[in-house]
C-alpha atoms as a PDB file:
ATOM      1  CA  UNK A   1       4.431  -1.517  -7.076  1.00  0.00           C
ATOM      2  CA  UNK A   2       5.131  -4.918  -8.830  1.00  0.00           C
ATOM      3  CA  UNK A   3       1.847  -7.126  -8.574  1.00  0.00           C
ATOM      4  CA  UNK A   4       2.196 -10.606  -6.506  1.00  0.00           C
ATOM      5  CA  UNK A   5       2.718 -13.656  -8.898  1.00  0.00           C
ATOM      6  CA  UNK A   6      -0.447 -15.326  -9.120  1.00  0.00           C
ATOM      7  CA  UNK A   7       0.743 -19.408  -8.728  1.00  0.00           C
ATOM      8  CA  UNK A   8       0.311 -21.788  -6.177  1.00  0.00           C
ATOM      9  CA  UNK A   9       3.453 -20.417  -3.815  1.00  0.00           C
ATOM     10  CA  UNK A  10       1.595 -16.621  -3.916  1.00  0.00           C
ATOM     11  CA  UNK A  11       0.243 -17.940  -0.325  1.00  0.00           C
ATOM     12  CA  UNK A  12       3.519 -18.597   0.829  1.00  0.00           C
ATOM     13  CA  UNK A  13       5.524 -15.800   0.275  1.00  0.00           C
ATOM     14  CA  UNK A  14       3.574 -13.503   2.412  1.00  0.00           C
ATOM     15  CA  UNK A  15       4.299 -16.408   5.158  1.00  0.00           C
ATOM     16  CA  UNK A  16       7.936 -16.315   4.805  1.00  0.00           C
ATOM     17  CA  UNK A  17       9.553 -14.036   8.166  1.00  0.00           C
ATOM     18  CA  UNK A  18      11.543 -11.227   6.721  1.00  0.00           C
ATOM     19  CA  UNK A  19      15.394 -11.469   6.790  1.00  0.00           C
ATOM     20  CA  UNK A  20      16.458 -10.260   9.661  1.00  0.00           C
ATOM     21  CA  UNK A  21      19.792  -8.838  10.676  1.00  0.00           C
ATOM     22  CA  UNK A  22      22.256 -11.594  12.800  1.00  0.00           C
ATOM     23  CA  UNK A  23      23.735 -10.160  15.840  1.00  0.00           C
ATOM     24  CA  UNK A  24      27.627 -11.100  16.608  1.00  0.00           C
ATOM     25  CA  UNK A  25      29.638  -9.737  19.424  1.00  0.00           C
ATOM     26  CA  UNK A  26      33.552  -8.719  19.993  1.00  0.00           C
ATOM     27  CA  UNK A  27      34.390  -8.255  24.104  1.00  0.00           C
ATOM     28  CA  UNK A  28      36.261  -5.585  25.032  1.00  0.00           C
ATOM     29  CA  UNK A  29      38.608  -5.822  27.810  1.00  0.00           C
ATOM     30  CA  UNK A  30      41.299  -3.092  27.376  1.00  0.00           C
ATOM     31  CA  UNK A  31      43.200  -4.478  24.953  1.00  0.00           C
ATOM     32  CA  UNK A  32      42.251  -1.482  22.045  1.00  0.00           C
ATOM     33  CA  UNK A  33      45.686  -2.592  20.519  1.00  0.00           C
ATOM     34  CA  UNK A  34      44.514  -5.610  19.385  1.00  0.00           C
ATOM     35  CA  UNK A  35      40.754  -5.798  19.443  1.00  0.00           C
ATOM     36  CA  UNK A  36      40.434  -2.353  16.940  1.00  0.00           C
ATOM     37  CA  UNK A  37      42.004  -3.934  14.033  1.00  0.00           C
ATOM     38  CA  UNK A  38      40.963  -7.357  14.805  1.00  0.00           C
ATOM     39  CA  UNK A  39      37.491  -5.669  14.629  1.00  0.00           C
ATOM     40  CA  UNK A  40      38.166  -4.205  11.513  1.00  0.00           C
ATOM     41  CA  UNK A  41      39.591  -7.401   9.975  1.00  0.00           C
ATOM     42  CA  UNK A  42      36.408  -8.823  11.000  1.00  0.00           C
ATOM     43  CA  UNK A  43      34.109  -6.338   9.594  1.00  0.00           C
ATOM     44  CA  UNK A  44      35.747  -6.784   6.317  1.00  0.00           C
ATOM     45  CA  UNK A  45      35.497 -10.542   5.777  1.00  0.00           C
ATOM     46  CA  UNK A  46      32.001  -9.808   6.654  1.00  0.00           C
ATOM     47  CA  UNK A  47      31.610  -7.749   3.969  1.00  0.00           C
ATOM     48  CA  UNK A  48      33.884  -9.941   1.441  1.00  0.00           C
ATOM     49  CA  UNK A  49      31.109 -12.980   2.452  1.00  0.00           C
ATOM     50  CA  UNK A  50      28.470 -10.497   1.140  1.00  0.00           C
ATOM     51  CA  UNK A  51      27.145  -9.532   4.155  1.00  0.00           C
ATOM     52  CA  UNK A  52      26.094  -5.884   5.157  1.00  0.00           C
ATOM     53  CA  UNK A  53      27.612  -4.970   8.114  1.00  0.00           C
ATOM     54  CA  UNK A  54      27.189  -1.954  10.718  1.00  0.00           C
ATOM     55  CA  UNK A  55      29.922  -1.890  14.210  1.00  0.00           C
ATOM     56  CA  UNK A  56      27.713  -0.753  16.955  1.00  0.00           C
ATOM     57  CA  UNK A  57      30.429   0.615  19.323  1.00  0.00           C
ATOM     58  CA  UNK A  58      30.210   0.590  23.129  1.00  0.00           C
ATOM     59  CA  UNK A  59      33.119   2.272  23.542  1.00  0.00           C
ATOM     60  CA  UNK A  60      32.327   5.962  21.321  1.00  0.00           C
ATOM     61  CA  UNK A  61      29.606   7.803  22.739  1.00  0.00           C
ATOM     62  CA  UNK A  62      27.065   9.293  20.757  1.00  0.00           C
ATOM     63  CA  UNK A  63      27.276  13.472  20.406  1.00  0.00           C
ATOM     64  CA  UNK A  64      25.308  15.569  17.596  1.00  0.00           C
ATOM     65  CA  UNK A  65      28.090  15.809  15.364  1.00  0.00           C
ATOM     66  CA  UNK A  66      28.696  12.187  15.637  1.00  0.00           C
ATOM     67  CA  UNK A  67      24.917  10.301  16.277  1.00  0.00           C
ATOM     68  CA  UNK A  68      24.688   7.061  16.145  1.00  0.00           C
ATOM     69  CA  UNK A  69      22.456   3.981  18.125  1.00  0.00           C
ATOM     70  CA  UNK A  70      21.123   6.427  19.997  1.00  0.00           C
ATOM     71  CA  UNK A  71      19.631   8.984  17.351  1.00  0.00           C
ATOM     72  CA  UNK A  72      18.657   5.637  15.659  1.00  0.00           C
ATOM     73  CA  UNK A  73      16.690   4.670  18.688  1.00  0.00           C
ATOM     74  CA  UNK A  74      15.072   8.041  18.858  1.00  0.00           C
ATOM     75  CA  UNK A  75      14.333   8.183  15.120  1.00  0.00           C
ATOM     76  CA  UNK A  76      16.266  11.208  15.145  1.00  0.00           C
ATOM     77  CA  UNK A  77      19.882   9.937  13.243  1.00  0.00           C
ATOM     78  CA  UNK A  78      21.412  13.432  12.320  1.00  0.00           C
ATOM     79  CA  UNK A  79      24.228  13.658   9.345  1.00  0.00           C
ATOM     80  CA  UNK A  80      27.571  13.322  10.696  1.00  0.00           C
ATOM     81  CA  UNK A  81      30.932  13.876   8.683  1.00  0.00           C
ATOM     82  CA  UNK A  82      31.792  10.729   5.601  1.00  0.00           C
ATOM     83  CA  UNK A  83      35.273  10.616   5.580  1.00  0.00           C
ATOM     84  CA  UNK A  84      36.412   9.718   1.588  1.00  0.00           C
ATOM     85  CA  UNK A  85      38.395   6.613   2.618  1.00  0.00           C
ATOM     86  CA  UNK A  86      35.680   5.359   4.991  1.00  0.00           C
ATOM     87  CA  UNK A  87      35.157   1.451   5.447  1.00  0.00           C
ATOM     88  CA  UNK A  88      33.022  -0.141   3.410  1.00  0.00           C
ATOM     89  CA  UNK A  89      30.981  -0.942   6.886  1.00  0.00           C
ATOM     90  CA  UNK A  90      29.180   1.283   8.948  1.00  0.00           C
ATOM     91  CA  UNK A  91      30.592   2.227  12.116  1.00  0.00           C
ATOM     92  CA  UNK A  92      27.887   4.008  15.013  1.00  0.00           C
ATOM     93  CA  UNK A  93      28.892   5.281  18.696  1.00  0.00           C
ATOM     94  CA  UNK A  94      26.610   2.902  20.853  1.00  0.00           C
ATOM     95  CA  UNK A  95      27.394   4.223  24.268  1.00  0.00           C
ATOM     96  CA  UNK A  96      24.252   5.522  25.137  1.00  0.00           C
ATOM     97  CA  UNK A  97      21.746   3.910  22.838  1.00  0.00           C
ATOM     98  CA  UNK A  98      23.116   0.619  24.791  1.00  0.00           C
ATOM     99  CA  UNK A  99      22.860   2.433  28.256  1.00  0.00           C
ATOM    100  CA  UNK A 100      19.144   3.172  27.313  1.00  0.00           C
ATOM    101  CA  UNK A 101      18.245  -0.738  26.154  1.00  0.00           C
ATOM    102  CA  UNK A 102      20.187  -1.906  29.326  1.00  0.00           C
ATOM    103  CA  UNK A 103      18.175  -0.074  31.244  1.00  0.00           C
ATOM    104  CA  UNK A 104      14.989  -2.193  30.606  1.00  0.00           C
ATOM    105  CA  UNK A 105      16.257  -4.692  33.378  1.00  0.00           C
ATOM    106  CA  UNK A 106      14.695  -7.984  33.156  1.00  0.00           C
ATOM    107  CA  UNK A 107      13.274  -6.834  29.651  1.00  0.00           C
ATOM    108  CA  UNK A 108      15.643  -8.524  27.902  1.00  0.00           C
ATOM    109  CA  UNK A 109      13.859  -9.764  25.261  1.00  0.00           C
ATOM    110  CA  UNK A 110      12.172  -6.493  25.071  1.00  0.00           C
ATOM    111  CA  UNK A 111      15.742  -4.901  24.529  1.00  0.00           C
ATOM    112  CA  UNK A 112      16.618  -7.024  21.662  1.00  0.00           C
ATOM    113  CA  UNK A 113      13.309  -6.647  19.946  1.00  0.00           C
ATOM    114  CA  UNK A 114      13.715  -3.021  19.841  1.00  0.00           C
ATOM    115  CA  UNK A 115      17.360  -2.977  18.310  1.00  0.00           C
ATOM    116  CA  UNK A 116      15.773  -5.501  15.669  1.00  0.00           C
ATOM    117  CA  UNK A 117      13.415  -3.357  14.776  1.00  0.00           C
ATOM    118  CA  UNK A 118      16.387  -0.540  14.116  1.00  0.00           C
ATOM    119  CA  UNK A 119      18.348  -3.215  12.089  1.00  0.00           C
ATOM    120  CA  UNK A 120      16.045  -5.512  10.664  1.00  0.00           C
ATOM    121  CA  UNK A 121      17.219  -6.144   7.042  1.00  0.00           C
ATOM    122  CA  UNK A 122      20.902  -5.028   7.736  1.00  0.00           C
ATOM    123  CA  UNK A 123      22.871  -8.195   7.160  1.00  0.00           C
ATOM    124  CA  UNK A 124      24.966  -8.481  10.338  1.00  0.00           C
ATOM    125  CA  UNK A 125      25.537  -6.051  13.261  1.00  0.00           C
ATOM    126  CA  UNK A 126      28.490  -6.820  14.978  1.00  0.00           C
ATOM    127  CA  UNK A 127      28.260  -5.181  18.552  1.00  0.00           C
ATOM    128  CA  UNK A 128      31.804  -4.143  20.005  1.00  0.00           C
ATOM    129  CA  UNK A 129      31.123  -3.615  24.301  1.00  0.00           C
ATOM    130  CA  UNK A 130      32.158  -4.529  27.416  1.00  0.00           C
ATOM    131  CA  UNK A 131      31.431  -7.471  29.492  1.00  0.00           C
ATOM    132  CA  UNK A 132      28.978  -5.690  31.571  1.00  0.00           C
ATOM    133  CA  UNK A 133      26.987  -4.914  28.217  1.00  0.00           C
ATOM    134  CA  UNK A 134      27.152  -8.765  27.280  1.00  0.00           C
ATOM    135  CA  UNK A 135      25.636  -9.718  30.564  1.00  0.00           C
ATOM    136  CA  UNK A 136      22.935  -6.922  30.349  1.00  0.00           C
ATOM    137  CA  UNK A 137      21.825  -7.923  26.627  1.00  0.00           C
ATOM    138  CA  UNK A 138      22.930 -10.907  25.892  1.00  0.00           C
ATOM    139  CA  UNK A 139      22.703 -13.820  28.656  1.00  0.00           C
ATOM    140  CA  UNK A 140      21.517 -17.220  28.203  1.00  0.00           C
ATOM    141  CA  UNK A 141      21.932 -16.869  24.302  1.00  0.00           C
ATOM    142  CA  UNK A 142      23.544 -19.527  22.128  1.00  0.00           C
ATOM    143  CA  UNK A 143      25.755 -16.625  21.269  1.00  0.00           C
ATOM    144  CA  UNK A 144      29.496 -16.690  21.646  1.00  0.00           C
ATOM    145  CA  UNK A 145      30.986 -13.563  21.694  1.00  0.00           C
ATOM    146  CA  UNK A 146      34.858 -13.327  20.715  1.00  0.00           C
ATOM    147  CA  UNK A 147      37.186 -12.819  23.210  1.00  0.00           C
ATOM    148  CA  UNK A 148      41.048 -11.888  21.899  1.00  0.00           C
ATOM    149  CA  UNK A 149      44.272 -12.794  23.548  1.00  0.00           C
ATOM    150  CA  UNK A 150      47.026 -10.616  22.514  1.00  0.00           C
ATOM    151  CA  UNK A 151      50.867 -10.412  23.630  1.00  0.00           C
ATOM    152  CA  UNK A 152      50.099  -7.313  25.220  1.00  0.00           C
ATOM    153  CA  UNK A 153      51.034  -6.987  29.116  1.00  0.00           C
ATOM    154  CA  UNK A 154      47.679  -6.896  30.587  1.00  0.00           C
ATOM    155  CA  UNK A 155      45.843  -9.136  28.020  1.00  0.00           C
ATOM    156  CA  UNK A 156      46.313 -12.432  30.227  1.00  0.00           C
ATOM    157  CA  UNK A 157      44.534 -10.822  33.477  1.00  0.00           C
ATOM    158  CA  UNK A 158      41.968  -8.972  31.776  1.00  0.00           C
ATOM    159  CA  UNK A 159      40.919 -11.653  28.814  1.00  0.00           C
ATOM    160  CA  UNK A 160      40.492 -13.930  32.185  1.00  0.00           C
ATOM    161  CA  UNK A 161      38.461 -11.979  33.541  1.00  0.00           C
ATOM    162  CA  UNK A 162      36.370 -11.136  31.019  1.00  0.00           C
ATOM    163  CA  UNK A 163      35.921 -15.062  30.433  1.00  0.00           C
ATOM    164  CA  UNK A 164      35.445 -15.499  34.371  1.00  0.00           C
ATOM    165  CA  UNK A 165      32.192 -13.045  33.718  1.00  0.00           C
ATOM    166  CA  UNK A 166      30.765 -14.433  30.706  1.00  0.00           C
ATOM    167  CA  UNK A 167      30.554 -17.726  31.655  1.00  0.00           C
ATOM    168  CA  UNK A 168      29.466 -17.507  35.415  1.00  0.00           C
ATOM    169  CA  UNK A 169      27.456 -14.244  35.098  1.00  0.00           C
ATOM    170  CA  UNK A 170      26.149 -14.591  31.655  1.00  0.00           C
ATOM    171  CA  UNK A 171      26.437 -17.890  30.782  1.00  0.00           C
ATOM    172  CA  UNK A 172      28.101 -16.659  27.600  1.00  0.00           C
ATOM    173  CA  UNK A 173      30.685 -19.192  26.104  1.00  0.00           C
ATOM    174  CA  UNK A 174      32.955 -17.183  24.290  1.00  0.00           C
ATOM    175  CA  UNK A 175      35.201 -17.866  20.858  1.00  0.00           C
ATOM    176  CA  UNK A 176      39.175 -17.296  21.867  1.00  0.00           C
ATOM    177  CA  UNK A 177      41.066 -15.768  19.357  1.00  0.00           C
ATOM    178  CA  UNK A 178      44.809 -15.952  20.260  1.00  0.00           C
ATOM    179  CA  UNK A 179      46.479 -13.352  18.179  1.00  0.00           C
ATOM    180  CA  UNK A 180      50.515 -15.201  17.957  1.00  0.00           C
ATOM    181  CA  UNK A 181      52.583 -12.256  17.262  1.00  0.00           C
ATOM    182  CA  UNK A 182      55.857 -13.404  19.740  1.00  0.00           C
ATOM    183  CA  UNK A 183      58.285 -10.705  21.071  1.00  0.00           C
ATOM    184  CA  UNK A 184      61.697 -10.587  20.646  1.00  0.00           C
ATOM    185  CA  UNK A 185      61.708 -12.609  24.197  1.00  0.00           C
ATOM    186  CA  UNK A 186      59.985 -15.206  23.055  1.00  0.00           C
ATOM    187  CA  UNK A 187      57.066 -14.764  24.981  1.00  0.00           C
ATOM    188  CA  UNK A 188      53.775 -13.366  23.258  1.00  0.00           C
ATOM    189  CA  UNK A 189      50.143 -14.510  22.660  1.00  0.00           C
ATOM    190  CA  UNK A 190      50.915 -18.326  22.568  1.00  0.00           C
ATOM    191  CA  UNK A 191      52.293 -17.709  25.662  1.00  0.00           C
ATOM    192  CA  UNK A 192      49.310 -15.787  27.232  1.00  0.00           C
ATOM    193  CA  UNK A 193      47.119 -18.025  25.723  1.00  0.00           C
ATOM    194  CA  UNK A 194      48.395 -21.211  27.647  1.00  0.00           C
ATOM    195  CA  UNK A 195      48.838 -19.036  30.630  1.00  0.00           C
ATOM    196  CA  UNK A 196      44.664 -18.560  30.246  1.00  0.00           C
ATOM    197  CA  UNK A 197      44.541 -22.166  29.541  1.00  0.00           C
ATOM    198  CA  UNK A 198      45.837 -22.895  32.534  1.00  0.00           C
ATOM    199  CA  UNK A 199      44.417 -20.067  34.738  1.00  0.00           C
ATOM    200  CA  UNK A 200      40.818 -21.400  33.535  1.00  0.00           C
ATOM    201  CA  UNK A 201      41.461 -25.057  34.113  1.00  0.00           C
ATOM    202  CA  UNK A 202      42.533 -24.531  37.383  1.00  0.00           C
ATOM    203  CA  UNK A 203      40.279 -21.446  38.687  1.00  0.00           C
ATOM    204  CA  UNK A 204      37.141 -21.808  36.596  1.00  0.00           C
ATOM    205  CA  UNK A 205      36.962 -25.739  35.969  1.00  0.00           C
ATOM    206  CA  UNK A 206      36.863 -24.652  32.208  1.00  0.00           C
ATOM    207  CA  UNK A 207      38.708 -25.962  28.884  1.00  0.00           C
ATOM    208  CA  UNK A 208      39.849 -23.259  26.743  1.00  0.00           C
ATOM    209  CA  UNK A 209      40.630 -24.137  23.358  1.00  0.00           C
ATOM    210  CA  UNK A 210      42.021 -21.053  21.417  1.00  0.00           C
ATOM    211  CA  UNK A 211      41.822 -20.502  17.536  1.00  0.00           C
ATOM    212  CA  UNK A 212      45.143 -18.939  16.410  1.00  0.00           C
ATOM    213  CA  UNK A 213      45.804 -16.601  13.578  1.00  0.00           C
ATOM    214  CA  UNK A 214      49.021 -15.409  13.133  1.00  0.00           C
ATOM    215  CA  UNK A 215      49.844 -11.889  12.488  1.00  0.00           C
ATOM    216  CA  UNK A 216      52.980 -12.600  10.928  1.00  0.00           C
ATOM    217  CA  UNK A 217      51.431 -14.549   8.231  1.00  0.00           C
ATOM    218  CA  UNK A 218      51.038 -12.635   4.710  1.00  0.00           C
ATOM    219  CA  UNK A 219      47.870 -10.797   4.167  1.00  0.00           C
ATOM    220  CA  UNK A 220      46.337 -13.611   1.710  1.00  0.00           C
ATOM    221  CA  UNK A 221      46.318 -16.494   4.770  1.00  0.00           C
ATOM    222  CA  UNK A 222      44.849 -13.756   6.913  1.00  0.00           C
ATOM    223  CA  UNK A 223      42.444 -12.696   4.854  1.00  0.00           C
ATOM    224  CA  UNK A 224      41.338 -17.030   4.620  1.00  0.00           C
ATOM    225  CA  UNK A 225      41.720 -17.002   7.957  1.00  0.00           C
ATOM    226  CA  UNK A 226      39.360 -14.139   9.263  1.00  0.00           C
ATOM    227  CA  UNK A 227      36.643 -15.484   6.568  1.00  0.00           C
ATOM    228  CA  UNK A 228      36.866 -18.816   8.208  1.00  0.00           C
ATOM    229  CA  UNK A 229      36.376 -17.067  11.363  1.00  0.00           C
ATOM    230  CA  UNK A 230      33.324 -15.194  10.649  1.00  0.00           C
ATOM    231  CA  UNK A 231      31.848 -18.176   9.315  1.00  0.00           C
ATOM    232  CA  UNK A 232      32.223 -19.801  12.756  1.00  0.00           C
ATOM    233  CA  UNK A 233      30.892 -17.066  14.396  1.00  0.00           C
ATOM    234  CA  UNK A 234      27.705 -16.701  12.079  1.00  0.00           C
ATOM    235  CA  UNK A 235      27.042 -20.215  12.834  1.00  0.00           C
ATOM    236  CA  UNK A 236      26.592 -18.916  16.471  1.00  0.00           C
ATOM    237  CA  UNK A 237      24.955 -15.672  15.703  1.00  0.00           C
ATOM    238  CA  UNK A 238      22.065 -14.450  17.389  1.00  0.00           C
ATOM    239  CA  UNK A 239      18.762 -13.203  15.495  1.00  0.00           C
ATOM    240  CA  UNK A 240      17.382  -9.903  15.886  1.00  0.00           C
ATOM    241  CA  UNK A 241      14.003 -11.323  14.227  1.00  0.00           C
ATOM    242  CA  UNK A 242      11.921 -10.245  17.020  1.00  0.00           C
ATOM    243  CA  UNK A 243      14.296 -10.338  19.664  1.00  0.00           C
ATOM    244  CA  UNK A 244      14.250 -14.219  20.287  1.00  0.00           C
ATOM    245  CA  UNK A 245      16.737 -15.570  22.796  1.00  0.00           C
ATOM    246  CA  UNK A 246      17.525 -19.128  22.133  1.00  0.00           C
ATOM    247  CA  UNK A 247      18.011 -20.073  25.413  1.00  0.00           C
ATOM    248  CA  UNK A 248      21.729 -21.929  26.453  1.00  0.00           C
ATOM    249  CA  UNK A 249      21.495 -25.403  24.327  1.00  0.00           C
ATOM    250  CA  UNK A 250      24.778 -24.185  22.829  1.00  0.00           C
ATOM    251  CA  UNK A 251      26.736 -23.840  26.363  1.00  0.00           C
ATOM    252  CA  UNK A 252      28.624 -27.166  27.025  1.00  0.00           C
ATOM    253  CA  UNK A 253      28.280 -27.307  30.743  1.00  0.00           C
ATOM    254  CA  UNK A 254      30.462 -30.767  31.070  1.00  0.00           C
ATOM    255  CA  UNK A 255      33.153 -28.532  30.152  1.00  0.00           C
ATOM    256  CA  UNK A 256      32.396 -26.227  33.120  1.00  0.00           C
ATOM    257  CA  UNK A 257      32.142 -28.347  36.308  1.00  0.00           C
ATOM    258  CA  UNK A 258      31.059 -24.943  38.648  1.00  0.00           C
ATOM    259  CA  UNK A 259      28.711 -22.283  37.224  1.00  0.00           C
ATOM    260  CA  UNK A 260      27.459 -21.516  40.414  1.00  0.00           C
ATOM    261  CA  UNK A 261      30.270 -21.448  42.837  1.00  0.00           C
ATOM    262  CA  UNK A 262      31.403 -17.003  42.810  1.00  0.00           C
ATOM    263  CA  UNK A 263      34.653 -15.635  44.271  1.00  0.00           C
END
């Protein structure tokens, strides 16, 4: 073991809090088409900023051949195939490891403590789940989860009602990524993205103002593009140092007139 410099900062380094992993989030609403490789896009700007990165995935649940949040939670993480042309990102099933931190209820802070603790010098964990999950873990934060809008049929009903949830049950501003890949009609994201526009204004009393990428764009501009993203969404991150909440300063409530009024 390397021996502490003996100067005037030796105090201070044992002060300084360890670096802890930042916590991002990706909603999923149905819309696999889009959100997968948006994820993956994602994941790899990450890792081009120089960040570690591990996908905890709400949507793959956790089996022996295949452990993942779970066994990590359990200190029991097995060894589970390594594909030769894997990511150079971690990927874990996170059904069931986030079933088990949900269920501490009120706990919340309790919850996010413990998956800390699991990831606590891991760069950035990027946590792909439904709105349910979000609301469960994640409520109150200054963290805003990103929430894509795709040309896809059902992306304009279930995108709104993912934001409907986050903001009035969760209190969860989100990032809106509208994905402008038009159809042959002419219709497409930029469409569904004003249709959301509108459907929030009216029904929510909420101004949605959508960052656009398009996917027609050649792979250099995307690749600029999805860095600048992630850097937006780091500057929203949450820390898992501890499991701190930093409680709602973040949420702009002039631009959402009725938080408490429910359908």
């Amino acid at each position: 073991m390397r021996d502490l410099p003996l100067n005037q900062a030796a105090g201070l380094l044992g002060l300084a809090a360890p670096q802890s992993a930042q916590l991002l989030a990706v909603v999923a609403h149905g819309d696999e088409r889009t959100e997968q490789p948006l994820l993956w896009r994602l994941s790899s700007a990450l890792s081009e900023l120089g960040y570690s990165v591990t996908v905890l995935d709400a949507t793959v649940t956790e089996t022996a051949d295949n452990p993942g949040l779970l066994q990590l939670l359990d200190y029991q993480f097995g060894h589970g195939a390594v594909e030769a042309d894997a990511p150079p990102w971690d990927v874990l099933p996170a059904a069931l490891g986030l079933q088990s931190l949900c269920a501490l209820g009120a706990k919340q802070a309790h919850s996010l403590q413990r998956l800390g603790q699991v990831f606590q010098a891991n760069g950035v964990v990027v946590l792909y789940a439904g709105v349910d999950t979000m609301i469960k873990l994640l409520s109150n934060s200054d963290l805003h989860p990103l929430l894509s809008v795709s040309c896809e049929k059902s992306s304009l009903l279930t995108s709104y009602l993912a934001l409907k949830r986050l903001l009035r049950k969760a209190r969860l501003e989100p990032t809106i990524l509208n994905m402008m890949q038009d159809t042959a009609q002419g219709t497409g994201a930029a469409g569904v993205a004003h249709a959301l526009r509108e459907c929030a204004r009216n029904f929510l009393a909420y101004e949605v103002h959508p960052i656009r990428i398009d996917p027609a764009q050649d792979e250099s501009q995307i690749d600029a593009d999805m860095r600048r993203l992630a850097t937006r969404l780091l500057e929203h991150a949450l820390s898992l140092q501890g499991g701190q909440l930093q409680t709602g300063t973040g949420f702009e409530l002039s631009n959402y007139r009725e938080l408490s009024r429910s359908h």
